[in-house]
C-alpha atoms as a PDB file:
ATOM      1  CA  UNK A   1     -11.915 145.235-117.022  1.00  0.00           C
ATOM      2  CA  UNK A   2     -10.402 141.815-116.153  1.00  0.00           C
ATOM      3  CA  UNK A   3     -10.426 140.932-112.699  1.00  0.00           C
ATOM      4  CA  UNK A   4      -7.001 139.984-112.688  1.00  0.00           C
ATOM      5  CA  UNK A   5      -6.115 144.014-114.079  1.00  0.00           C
ATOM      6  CA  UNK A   6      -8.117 145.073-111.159  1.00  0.00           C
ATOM      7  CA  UNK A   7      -6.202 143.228-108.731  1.00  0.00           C
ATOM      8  CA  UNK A   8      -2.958 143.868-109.889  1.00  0.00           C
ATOM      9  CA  UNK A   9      -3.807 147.748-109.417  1.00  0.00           C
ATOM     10  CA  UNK A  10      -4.958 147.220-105.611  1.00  0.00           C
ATOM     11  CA  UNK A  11      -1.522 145.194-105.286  1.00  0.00           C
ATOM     12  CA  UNK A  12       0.241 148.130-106.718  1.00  0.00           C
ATOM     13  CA  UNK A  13      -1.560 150.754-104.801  1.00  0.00           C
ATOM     14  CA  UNK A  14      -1.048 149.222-101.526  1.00  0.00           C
ATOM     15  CA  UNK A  15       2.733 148.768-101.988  1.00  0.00           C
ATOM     16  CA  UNK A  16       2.736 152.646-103.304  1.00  0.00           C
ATOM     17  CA  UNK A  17       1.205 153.462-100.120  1.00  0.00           C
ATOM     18  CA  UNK A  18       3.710 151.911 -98.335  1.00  0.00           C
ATOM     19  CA  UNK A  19       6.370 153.405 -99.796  1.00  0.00           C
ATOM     20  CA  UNK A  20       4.994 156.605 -99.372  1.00  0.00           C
ATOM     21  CA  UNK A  21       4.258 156.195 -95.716  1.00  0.00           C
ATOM     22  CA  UNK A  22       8.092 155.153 -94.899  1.00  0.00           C
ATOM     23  CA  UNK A  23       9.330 158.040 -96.792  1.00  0.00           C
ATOM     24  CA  UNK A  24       7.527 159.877 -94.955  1.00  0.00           C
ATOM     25  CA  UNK A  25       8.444 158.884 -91.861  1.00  0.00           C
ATOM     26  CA  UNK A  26      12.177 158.831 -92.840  1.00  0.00           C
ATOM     27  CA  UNK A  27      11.578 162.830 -93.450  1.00  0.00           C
ATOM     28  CA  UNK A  28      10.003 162.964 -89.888  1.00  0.00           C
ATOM     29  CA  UNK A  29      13.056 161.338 -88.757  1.00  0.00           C
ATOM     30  CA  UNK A  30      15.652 163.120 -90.680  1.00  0.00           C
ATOM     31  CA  UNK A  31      13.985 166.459 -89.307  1.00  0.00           C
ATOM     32  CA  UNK A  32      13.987 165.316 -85.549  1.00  0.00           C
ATOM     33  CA  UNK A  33      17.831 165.112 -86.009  1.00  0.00           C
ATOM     34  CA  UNK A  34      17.686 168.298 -87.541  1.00  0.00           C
ATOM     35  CA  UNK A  35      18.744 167.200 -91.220  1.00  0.00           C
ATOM     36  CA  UNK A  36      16.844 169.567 -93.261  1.00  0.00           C
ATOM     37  CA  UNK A  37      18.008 168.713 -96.729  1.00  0.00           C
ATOM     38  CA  UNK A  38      17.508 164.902 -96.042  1.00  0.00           C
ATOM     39  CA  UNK A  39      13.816 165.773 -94.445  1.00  0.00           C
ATOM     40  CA  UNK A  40      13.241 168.322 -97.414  1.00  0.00           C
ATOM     41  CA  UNK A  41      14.317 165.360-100.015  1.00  0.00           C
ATOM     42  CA  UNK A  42      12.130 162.527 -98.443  1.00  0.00           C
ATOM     43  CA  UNK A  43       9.219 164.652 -98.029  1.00  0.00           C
ATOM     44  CA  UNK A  44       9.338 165.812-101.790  1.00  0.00           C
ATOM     45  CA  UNK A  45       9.545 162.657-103.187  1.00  0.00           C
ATOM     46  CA  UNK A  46       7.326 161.187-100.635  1.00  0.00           C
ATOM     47  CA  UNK A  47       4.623 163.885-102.545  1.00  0.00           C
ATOM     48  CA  UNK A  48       5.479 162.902-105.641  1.00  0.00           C
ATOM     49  CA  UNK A  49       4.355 159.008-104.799  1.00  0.00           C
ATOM     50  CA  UNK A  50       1.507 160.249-102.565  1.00  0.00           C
ATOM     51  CA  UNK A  51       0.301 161.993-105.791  1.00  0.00           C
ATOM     52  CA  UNK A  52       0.833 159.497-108.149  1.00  0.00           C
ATOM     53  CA  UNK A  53      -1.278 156.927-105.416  1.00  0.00           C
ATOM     54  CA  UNK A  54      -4.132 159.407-106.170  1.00  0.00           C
ATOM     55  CA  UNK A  55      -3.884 159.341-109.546  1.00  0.00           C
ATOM     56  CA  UNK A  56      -4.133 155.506-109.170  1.00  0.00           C
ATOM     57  CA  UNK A  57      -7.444 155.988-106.474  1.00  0.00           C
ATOM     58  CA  UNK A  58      -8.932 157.863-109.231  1.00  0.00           C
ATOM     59  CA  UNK A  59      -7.774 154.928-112.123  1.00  0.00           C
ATOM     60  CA  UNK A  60      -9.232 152.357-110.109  1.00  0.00           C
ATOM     61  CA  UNK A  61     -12.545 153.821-109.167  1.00  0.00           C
ATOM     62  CA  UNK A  62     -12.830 154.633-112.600  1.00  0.00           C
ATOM     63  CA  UNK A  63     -12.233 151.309-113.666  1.00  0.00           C
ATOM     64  CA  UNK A  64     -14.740 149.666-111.113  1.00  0.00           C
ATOM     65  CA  UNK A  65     -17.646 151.444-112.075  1.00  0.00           C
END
């Protein structure tokens, strides 16, 4: 694998993580002021990134070897 691929990946995973991490703490916000459906929405798509990010973990380590 190029090492220009293999960059581009890290770049994408750390921006993934990211936006994972301020969903996430959007949901933690939403459910301190008690807005359930907001929290509920941010949490589930902040799962849906967070899983994708491991599917990317798994891409990349995959790749390195």
């Amino acid at each position: 694998m190029k090492q220009e691929t293999l960059i581009a990946l890290f770049r994408a995973y750390s921006q993934i993580q990211q936006i994972a991490a301020e969903l996430y703490a959007a949901a933690d916000i939403a459910l301190e002021n008690n807005d359930f459906d907001d929290a509920s929405l941010l949490a589930s798509r902040a799962d849906k990134i967070y899983e994708e990010l491991e599917n990317l973990d798994i891409l990349i380590s995959e790749l390195e070897e």
